[in-house]
N, C-alpha and C. Protein backbone atom coordinates (compact mmCIF):
# COMPACT_ATOMS: atom_id res chain seq x y z
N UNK A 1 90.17 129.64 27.81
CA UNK A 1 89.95 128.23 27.65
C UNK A 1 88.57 127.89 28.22
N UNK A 2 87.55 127.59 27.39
CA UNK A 2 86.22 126.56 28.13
C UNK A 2 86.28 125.68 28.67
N UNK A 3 85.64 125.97 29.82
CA UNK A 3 85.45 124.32 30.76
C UNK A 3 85.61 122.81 29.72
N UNK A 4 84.55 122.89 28.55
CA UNK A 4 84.70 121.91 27.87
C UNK A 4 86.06 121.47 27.54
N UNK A 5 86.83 122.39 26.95
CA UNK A 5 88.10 122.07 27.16
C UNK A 5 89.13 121.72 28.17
N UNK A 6 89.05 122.17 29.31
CA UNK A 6 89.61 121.80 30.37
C UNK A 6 88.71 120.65 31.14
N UNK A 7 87.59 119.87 30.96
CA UNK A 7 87.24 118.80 31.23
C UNK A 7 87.80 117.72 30.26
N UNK A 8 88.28 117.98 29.36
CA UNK A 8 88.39 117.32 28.39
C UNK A 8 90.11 117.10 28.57
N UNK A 9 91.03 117.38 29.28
CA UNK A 9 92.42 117.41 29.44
C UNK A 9 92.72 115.83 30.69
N UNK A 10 93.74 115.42 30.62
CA UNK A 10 93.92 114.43 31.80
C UNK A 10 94.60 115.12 32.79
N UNK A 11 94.35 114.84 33.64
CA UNK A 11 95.12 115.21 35.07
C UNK A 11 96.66 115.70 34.77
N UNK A 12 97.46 115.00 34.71
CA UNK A 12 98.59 115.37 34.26
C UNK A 12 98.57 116.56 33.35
N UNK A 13 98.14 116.95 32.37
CA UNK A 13 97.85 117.94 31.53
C UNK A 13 97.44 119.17 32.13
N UNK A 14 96.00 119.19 33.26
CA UNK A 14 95.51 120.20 33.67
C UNK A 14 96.85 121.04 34.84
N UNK A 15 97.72 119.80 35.62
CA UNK A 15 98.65 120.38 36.25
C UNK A 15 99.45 121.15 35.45
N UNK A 16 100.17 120.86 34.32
CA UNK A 16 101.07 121.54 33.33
C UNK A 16 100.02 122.98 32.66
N UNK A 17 98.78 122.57 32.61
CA UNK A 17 98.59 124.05 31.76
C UNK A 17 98.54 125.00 33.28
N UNK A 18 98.00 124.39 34.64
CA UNK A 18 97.86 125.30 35.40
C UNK A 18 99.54 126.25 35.70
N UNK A 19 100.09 125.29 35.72
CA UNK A 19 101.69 126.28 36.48
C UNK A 19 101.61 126.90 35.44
N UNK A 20 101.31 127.04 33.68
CA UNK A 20 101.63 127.75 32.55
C UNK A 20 100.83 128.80 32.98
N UNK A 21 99.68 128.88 32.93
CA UNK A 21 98.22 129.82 33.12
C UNK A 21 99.06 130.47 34.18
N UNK A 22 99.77 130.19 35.18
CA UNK A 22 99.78 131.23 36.16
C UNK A 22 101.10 132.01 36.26
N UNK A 23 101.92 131.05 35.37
CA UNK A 23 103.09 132.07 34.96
C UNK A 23 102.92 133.21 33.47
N UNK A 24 102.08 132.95 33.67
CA UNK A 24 101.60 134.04 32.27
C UNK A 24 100.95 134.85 32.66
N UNK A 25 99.79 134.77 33.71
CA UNK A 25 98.70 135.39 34.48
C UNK A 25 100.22 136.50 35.22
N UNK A 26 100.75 136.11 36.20
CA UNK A 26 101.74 136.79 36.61
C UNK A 26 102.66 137.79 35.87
N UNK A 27 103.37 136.86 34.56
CA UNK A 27 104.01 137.91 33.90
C UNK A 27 102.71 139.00 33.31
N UNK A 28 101.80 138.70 32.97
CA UNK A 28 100.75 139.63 32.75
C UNK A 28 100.80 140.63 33.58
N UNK A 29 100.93 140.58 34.58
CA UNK A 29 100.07 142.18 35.82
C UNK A 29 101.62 142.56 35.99
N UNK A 30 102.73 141.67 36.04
CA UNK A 30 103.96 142.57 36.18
C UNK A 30 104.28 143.38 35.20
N UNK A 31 103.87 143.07 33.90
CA UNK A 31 104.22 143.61 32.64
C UNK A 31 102.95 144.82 32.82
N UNK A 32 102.05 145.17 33.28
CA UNK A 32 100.47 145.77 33.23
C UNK A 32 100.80 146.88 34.26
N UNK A 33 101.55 146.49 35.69
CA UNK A 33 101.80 147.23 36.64
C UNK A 33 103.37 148.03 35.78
N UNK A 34 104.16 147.99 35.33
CA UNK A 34 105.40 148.80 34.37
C UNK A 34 104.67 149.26 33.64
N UNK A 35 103.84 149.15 33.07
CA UNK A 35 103.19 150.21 31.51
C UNK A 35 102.04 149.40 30.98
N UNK A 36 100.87 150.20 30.73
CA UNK A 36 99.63 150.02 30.51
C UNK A 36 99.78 148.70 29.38
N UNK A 37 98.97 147.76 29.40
CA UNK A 37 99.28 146.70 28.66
C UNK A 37 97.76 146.84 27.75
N UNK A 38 98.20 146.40 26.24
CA UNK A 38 96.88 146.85 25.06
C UNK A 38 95.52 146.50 25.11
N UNK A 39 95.33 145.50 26.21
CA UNK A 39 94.19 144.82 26.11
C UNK A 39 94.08 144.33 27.86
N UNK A 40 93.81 144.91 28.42
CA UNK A 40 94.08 144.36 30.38
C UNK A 40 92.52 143.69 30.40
N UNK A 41 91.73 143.11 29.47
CA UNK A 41 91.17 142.31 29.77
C UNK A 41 91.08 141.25 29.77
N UNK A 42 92.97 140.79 29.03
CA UNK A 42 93.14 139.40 29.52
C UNK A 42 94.10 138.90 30.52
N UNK A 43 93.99 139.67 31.58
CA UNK A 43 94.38 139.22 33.07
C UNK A 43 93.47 138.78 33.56
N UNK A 44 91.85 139.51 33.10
CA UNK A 44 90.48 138.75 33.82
C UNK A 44 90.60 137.25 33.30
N UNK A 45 90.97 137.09 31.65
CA UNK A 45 90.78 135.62 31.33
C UNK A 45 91.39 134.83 32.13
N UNK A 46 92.88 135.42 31.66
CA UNK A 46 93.66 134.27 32.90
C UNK A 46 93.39 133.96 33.95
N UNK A 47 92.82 134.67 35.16
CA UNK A 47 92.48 134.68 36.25
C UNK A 47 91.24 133.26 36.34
N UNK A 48 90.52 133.69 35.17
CA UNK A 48 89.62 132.89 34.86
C UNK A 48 89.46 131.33 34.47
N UNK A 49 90.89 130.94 33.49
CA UNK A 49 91.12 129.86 33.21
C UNK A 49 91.51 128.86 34.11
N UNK A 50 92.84 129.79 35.10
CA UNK A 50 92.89 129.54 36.25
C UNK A 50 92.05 128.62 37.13
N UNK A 51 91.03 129.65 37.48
CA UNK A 51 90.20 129.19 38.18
C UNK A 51 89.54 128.55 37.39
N UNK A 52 89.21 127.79 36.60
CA UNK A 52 88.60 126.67 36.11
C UNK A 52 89.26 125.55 36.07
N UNK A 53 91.16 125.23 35.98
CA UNK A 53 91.62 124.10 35.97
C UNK A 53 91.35 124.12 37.03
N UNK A 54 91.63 124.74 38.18
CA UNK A 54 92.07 124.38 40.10
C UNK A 54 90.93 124.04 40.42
N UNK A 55 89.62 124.28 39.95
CA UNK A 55 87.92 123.81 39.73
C UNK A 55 87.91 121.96 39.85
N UNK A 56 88.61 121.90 38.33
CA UNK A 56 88.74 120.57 37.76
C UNK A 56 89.21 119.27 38.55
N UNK A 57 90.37 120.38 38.86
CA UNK A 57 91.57 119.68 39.70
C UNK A 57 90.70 119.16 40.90
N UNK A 58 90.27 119.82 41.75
CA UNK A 58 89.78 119.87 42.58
C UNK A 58 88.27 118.94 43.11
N UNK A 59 87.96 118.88 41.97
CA UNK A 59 86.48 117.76 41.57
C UNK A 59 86.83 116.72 41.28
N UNK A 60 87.85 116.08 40.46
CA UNK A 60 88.59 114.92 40.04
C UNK A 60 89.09 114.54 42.06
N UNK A 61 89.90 115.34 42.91
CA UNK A 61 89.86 114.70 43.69
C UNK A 61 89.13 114.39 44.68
N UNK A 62 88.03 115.59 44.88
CA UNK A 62 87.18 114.74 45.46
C UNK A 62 86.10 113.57 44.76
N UNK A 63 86.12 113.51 43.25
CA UNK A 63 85.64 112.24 42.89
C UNK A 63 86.43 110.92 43.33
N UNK A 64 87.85 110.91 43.14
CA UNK A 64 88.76 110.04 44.05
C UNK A 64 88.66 110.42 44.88
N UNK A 65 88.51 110.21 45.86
CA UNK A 65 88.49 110.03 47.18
C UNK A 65 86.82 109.51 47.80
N UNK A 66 86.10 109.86 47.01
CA UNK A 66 84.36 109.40 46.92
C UNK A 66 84.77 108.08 46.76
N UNK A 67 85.09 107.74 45.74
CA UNK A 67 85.38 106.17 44.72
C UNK A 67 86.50 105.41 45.84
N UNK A 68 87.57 106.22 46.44
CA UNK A 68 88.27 105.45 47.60
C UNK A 68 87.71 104.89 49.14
N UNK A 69 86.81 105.70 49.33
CA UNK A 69 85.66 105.96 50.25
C UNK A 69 85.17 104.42 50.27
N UNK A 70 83.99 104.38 48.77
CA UNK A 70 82.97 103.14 48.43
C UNK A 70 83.81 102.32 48.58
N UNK A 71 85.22 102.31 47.80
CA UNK A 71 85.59 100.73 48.20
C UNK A 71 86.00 100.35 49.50
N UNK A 72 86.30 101.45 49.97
CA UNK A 72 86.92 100.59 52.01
C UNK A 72 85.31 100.38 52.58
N UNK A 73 84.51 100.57 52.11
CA UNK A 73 83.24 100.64 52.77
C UNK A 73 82.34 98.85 51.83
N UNK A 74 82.63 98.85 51.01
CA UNK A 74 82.26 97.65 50.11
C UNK A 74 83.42 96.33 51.05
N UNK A 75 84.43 96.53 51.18
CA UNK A 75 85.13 95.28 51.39
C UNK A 75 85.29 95.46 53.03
């Protein structure tokens, strides 16, 4: 998944694909660690997508909390 795409999701959304991404990421390496899996270079993706919602996630709140900030400081 591209950032563009995962900037492009609402909050609510990025939480739901993240628990997905990481129950797949997981069944991935359990299924990889039992028997060689056809393509093990998409545990790197997942790992990857991963870390780009929890990115997202993570910038959205410190943008809230910036924006909660200005207003106790404005009034």
């Amino acid at each position: 998944m591209k950032q563009a795409v995962v900037s492009g999701l609402s909050t609510k959304e990025l939480y739901e694909r993240l628990e997905e991404e990481e129950k797949q990421l997981v069944k991935l390496k359990l299924h990889h660690a039992v028997s060689s899996i056809e393509n093990p270079n998409r545990i790197k993706e997942y790992r990857k997508t991963v870390a780009r919602i929890k990115t997202e996630i993570r910038a959205r709140e410190i943008s809230e909390s910036k924006k909660t900030v200005a207003n106790k400081i404005e009034a």
